[in-house]
Protein backbone atom coordinates (compact mmCIF):
# COMPACT_ATOMS: atom_id res chain seq x y z
CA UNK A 1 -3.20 -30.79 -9.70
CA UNK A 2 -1.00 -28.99 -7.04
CA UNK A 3 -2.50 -25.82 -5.49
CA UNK A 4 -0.75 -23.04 -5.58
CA UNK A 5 -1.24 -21.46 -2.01
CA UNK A 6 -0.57 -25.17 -0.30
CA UNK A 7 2.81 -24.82 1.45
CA UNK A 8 5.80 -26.81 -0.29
CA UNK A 9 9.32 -26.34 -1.06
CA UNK A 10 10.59 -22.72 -0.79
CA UNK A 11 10.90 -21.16 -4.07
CA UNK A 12 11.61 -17.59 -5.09
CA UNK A 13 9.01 -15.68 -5.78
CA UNK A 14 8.68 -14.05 -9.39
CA UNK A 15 5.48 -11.91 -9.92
CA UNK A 16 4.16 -13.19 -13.29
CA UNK A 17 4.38 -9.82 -14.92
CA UNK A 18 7.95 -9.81 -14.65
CA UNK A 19 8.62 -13.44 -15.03
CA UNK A 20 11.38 -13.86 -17.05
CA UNK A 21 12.79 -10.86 -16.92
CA UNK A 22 15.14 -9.37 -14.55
CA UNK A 23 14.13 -5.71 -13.28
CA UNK A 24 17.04 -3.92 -12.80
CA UNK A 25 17.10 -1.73 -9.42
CA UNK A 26 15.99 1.79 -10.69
CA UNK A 27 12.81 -0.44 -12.48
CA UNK A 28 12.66 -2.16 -9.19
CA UNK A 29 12.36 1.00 -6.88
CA UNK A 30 9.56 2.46 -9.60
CA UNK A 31 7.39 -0.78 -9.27
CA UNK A 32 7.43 -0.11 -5.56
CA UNK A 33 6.95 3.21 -5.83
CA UNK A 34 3.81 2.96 -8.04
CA UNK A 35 2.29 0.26 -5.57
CA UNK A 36 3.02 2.47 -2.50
CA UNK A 37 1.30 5.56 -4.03
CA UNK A 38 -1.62 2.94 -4.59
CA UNK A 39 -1.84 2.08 -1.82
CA UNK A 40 -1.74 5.90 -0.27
CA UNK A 41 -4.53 6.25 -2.67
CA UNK A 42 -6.29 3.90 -1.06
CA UNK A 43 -6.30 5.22 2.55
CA UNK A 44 -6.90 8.61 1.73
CA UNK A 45 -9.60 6.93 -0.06
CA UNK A 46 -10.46 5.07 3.09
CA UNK A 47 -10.71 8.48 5.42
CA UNK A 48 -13.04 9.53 3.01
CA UNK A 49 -15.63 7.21 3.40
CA UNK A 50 -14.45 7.03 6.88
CA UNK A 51 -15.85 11.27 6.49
CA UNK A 52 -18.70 10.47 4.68
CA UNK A 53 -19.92 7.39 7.28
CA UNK A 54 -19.19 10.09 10.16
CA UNK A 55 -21.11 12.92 8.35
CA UNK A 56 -24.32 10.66 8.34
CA UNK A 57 -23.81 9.41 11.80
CA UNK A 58 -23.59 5.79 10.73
CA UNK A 59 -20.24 5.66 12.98
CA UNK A 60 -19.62 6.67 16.76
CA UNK A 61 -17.76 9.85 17.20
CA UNK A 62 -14.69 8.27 18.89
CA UNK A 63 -14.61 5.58 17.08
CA UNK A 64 -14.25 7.52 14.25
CA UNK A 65 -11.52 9.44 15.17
CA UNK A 66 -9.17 6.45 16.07
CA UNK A 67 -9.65 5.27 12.90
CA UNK A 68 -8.99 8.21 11.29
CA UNK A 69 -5.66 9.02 13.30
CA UNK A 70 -4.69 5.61 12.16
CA UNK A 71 -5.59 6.25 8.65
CA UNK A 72 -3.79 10.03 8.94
CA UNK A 73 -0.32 7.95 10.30
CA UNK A 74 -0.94 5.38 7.61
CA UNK A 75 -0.66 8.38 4.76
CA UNK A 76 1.75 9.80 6.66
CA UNK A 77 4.36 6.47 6.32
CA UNK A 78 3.35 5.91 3.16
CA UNK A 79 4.01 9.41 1.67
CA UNK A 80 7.41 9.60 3.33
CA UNK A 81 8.12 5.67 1.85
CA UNK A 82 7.41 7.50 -1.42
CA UNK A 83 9.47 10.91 -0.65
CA UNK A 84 12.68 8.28 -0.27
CA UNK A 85 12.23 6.13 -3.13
CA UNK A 86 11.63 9.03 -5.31
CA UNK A 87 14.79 11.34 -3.93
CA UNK A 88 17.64 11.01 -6.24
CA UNK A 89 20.31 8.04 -4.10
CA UNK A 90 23.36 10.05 -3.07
């Protein structure tokens, strides 16, 4: 049985919820723009327990802010990726 993450001959790459069907570029553009706001979910999510670990003094000061001006940028990318893909194309 072949595994499926060994390297081998390049193939395209279908996710299997759209295998077999071909997403046009508006469908496209809302699939990525559902995964991005995911994943902006995520690090807001992330800051928050980044808070709460801070709050209970569980993490060092500056090590806590780093990560959390790396977590603020993060948002920041991801809600502009999201401003663009949802902006009408001109």
């Amino acid at each position: 049985m072949p595994d499926a993450f060994a390297p081998g001959p390049s193939q395209p790459t279908v996710a299997p919820v759209f295998a077999g069907a071909a997403l046009l570029d508006a469908e496209k553009l809302d699939v990525y723009r559902v995964a991005l706001e995911m994943a902006r979910g995520s690090a807001t999510g992330c800051a928050a327990i980044l808070d709460l670990l801070g709050a209970r003094g569980l993490v060092d000061d500056r090590l806590r802010k780093r990560a959390r001006s790396l977590i603020v940028r993060v948002v920041q990318m991801l809600t502009r990726l999201v401003a663009r893909i949802a902006a009408p194309s001109v």
